[in-house]
Each structure stands twice: as structure tokens, then as C-alpha cells.
Protein backbone atom coordinates (compact mmCIF):
# COMPACT_ATOMS: atom_id res chain seq x y z
CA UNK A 1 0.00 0.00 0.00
CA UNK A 2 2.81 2.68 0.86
CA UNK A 3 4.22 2.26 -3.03
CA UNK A 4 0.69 2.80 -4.08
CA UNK A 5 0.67 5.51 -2.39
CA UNK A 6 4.02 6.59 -2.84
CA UNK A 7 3.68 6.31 -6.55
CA UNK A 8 0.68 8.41 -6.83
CA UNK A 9 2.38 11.30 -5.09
CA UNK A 10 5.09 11.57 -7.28
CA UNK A 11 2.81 11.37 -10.30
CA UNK A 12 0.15 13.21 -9.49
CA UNK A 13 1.44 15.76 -6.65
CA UNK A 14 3.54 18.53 -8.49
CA UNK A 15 2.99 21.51 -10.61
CA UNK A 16 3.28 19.70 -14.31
CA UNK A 17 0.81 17.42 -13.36
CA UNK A 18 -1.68 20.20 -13.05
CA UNK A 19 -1.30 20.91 -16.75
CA UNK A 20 -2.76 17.42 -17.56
CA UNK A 21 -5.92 16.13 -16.93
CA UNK A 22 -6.54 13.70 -14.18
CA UNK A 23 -6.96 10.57 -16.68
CA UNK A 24 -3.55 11.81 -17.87
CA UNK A 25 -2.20 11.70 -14.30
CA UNK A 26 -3.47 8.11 -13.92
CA UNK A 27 -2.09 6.74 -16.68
CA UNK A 28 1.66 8.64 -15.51
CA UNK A 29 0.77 6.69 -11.94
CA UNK A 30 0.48 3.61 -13.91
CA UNK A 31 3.66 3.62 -14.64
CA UNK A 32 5.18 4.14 -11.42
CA UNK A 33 2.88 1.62 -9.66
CA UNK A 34 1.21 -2.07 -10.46
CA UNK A 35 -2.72 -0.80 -11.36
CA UNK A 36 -4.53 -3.91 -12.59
CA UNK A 37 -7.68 -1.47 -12.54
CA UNK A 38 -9.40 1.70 -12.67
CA UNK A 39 -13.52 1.71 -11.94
CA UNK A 40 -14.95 4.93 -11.86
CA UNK A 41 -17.58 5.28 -8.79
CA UNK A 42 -19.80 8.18 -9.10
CA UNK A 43 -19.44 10.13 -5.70
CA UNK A 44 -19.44 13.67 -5.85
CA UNK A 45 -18.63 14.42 -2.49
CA UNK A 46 -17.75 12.90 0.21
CA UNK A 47 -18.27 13.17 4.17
CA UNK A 48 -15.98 12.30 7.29
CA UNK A 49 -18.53 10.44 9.63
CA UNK A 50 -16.89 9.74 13.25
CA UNK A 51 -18.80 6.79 15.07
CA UNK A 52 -17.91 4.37 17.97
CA UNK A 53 -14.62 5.78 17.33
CA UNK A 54 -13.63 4.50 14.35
CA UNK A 55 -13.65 7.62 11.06
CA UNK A 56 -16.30 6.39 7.98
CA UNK A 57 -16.57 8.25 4.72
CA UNK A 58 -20.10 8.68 3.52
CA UNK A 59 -21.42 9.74 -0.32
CA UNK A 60 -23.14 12.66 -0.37
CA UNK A 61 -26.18 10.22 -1.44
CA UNK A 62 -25.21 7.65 1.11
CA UNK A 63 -24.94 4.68 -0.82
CA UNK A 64 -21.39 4.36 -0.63
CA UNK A 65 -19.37 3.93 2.90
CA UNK A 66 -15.37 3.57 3.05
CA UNK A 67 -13.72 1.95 5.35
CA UNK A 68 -9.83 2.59 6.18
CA UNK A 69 -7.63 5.34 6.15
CA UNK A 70 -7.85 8.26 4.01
CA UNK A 71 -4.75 9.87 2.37
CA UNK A 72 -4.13 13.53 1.43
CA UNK A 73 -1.66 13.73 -1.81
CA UNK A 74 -1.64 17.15 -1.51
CA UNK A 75 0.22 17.58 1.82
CA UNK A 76 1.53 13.76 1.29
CA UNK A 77 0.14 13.24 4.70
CA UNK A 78 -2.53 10.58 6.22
CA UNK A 79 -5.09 11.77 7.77
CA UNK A 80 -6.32 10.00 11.16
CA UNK A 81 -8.39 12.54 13.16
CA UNK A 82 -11.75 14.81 12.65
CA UNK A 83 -9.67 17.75 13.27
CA UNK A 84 -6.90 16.64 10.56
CA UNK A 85 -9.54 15.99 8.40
CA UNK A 86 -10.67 19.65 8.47
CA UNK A 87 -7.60 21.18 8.76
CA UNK A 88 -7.35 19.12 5.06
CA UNK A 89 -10.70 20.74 3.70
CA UNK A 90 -10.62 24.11 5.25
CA UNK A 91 -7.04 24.99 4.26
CA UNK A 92 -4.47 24.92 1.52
CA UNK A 93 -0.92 24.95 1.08
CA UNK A 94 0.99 25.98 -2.27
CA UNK A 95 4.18 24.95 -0.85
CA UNK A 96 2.90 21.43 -0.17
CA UNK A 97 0.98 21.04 -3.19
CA UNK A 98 4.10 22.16 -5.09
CA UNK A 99 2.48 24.79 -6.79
CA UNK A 100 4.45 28.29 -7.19
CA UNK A 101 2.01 30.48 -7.33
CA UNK A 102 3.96 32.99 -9.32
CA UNK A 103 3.89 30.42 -12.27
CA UNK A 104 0.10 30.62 -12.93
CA UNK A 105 -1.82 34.16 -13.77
CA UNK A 106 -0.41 35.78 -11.26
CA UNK A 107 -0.07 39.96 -10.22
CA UNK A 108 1.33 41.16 -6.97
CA UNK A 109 -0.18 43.66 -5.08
CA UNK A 110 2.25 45.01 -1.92
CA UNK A 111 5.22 44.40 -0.33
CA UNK A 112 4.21 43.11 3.14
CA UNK A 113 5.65 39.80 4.67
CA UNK A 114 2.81 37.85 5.11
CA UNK A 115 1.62 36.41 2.15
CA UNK A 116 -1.72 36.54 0.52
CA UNK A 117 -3.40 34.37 -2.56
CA UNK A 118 -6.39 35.73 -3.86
CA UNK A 119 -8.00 33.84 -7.30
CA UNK A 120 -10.23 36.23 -8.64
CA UNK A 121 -11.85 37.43 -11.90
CA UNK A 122 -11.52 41.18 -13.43
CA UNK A 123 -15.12 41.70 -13.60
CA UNK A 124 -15.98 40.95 -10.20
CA UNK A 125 -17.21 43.57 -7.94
CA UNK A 126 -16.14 42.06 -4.92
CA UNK A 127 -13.01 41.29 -6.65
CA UNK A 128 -12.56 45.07 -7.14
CA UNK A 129 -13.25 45.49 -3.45
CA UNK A 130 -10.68 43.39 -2.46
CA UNK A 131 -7.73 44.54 -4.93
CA UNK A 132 -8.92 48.12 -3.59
CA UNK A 133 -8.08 47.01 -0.12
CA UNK A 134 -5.45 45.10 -0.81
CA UNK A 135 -3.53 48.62 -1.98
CA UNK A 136 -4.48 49.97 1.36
CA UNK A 137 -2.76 47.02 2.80
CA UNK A 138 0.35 46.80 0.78
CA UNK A 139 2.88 47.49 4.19
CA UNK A 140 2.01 44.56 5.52
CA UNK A 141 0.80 42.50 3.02
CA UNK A 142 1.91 40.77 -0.73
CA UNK A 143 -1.20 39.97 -2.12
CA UNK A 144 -0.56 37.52 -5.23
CA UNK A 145 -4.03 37.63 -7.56
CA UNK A 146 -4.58 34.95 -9.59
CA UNK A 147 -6.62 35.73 -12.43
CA UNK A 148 -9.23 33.13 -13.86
CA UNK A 149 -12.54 33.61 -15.41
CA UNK A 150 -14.66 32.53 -12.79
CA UNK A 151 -17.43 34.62 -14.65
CA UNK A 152 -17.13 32.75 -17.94
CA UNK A 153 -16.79 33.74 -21.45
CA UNK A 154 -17.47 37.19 -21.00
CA UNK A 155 -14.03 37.22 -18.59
CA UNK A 156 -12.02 35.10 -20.88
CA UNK A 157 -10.67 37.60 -22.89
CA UNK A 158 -9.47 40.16 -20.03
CA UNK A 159 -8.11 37.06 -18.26
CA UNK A 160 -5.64 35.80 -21.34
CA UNK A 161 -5.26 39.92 -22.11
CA UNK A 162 -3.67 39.90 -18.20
CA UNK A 163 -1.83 36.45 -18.58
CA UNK A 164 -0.03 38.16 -21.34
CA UNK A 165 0.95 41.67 -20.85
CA UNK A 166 4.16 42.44 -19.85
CA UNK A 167 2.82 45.28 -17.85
CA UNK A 168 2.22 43.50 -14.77
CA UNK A 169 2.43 46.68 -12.27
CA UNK A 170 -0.27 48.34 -14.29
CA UNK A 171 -2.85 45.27 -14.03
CA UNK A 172 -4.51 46.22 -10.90
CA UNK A 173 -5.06 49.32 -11.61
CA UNK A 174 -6.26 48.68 -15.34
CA UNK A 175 -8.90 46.09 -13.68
CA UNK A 176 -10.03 48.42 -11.60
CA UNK A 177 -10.73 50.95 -14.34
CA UNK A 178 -12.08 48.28 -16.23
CA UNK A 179 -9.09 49.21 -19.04
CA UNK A 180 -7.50 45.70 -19.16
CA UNK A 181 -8.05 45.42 -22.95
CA UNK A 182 -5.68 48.46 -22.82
CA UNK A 183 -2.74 47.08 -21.14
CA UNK A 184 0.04 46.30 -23.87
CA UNK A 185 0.34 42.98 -24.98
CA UNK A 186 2.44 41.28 -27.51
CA UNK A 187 1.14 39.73 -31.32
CA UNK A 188 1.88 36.14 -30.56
CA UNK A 189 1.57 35.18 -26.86
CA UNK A 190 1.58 31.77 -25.30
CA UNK A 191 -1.35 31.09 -23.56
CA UNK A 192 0.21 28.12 -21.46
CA UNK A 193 0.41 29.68 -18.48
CA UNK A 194 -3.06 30.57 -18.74
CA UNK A 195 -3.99 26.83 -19.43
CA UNK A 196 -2.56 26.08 -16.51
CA UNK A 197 -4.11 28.21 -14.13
CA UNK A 198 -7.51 27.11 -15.07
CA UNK A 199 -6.34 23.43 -14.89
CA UNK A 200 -5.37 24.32 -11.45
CA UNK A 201 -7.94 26.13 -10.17
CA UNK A 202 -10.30 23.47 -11.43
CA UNK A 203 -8.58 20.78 -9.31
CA UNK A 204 -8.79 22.83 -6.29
CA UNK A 205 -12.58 23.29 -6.45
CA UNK A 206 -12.58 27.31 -7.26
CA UNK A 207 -16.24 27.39 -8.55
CA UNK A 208 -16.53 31.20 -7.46
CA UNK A 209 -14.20 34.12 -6.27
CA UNK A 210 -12.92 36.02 -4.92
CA UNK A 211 -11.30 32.64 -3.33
CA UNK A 212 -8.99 33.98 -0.95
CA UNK A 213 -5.87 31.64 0.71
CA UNK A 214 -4.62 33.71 4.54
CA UNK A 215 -0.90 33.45 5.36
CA UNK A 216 -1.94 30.44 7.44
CA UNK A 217 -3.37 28.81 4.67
CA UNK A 218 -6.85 28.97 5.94
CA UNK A 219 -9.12 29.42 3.05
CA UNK A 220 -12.52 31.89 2.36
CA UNK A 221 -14.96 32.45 -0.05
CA UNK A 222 -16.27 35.79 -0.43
CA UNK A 223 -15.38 38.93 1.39
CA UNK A 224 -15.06 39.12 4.85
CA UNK A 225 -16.76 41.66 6.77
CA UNK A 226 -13.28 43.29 8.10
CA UNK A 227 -10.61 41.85 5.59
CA UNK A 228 -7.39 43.08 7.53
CA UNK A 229 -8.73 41.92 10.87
CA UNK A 230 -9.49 38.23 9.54
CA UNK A 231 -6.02 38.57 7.38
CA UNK A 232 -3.91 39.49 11.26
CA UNK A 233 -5.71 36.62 13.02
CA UNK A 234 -4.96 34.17 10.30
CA UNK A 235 -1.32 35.38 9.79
């Protein structure tokens, strides 16, 4: 069991992996490892169930129940407990995913030590709120934005405009002023980076933004109420 597992971490835990799809992946883990066979079991979700202390995990229909232990490829960790179990749904780590951020669609906002990942889409309001703040912010915090277009096709344009402009200090403000089709980019650009970001984004479950990542890893949707106060309790 540990070279299954160990295989699948190698295959499918690191940033060039994310630029495949996860059929791709298996096959690469296939490789690695001795798969006789791959079923497909429709379960769209899954939940932790704790009982007569022993950890069971549910369908969201409740026809299927596992039994055993549960492994995290992400953070190549197992997890044993309730409260490891949402620690593993409620936060994320870049750094244990292998995933530099500052490869995908990324802008920097600020200078600040802790560290901030927002994924967010140019013609988003809230998204606007939150860049806004984030310049109000940018002593004590580096805001990375990753730009996807969470809104659809009418954001896909802006989005590959922003993944290929050199003019990376001007994107904030050109989002805000709803000028990104303005920003300078070049004839023939190469859209892989921004093939990658939406590969990624899709594997992390981003189905609305802004998504926002704290320093600690700890992981909202939305806006909060008082974003600097949630951002210093989180850092």
C-alpha cells in the first residue's frame, strides 16, 4: 500500500501534473505503480462520519461507505483525526501542493511579509473590493491575484489579455478601471500559463471568487466583513 501511495504522489502531486488532466495523471501513476484497474464510482462528495470511534466516509447520497484510512496527496500526509480531516478541507498549502504560485496568472499587489493568494476574476465587484483594499494594505501585506474567469466567457478575454501583458504593475489598476483590454500585450503570446491556471484552479474546487488563501493557509470564499482583521488573526 505505501508504493501505491508513494507512486501516486510523485505522479500526481507537483505543478506539471496540473497541466494534464486527471486521466492523464493516472495513466503517468500507472507507470510508477502495479494498477490492474481503474472503476470509476460516481461520488461527488464525500463526508468524514466519526462513530464508535472509528472515522467512515459517507457519499453525499449515502450509498457508498469507506472503510480505512484516508490519504491527502496534496500535503503527502494521512489523515487520522476529525480535526486533521478539516484542517485538510478548510485549508491549503501551495508549498505542499508544489504549486508556485507565481507560475500561474499571477499579479502582486504590496510588499508586506505575510503572504496573501487571492484567485479572482476582473469583472468581479467584490473582486474590485478586495484589490482596492489590498492597496491599502500593501505594508504589511503581498497579495498575489490569480486571475481566472470565474465569470465565464465574458471574462475570458481580459483574463488571457492579463496572462499576457508584460505590464504587470499596471494590471490592478487597469482592472479596476475596467481598461484591461488596454494594457500592452504582444502579437503572438503563449497562452500556457493561462492553461494552466484554469487546470489548477479546477482541481482545487474554485467554482466562485474572490477565493482567498490567509498566510496560514486557511481558506474563504467571499469577502469578509473586516478583511485586515481576519487577514492578522490568520497570519
Amino acid at each position: 500500500m505505501k508504493a501505491v501511495i508513494n507512486g501516486l504522489v510523485l505522479s500526481l502531486a507537483s505543478i506539471g501534473a496540473f497541466a494534464q488532466s486527471l486521466d492523464e495523471r493516472l495513466v503517468m501513476a500507472t507507470e510508477s505503480i502495479d494498477i490492474k484497474e481503474i472503476v470509476q464510482i460516481p461520488i461527488r462528495n464525500l463526508k468524514a462520519v466519526e462513530s464508535e470511534g472509528q472515522i467512515l466516509y459517507m457519499s453525499d447520497n449515502g450509498r457508498y461507505v469507506l472503510v480505512g484510512q484516508i490519504y491527502d496527496i496534496w500535503t503527502r500526509k494521512t489523515l487520522d483525526t476529525m480535526d486533521q480531516i478539516r484542517l485538510s478541507t478548510t485549508h491549503l498549502s501551495f508549498k505542499d501542493m508544489n504549486m508556485p504560485i507565481e507560475e500561474l496568472n499571477t499579479v502582486s499587489v504590496g510588499q508586506g511579509q505575510s503572504k496573501v493568494v487571492a484567485f479572482v476574476d476582473p469583472k468581479c465587484e467584490s473582486c474590485h473590493v478586495l484589490i482596492k483594499q489590498a492597496q491599502g494594505m500593501s505594508d504589511d501585506f503581498t497579495f498575489q491575484f490569480v486571475f481566472v474567469p470565474a465569470l465565464g466567457e465574458a471574462s475570458v478575454n481580459q483574463v488571457k489579455h492579463i496572462s499576457c501583458t508584460p505590464d504587470k504593475q499596471g494590471v490592478a489598476d487597469a482592472v479596476l478601471k475596467n481598461h484591461v483590454d488596454r494594457l500592452a500585450v504582444p502579437q503572438d503570446c503563449d497562452l500556457k500559463v493561462f492553461n494552466t491556471t484554469l487546470v489548477a484552479a479546477d482541481l482545487m474546487g474554485i467554482n466562485g471568487v474572490p477565493f482567498i488563501v490567509a498566510p496560514n493557509g486557511e481558506i474563504l470564499r467571499g469577502l469578509p466583513n473586516d478583511l485586515k482583521s481576519w487577514l492578522q488573526e490568520r497570519g
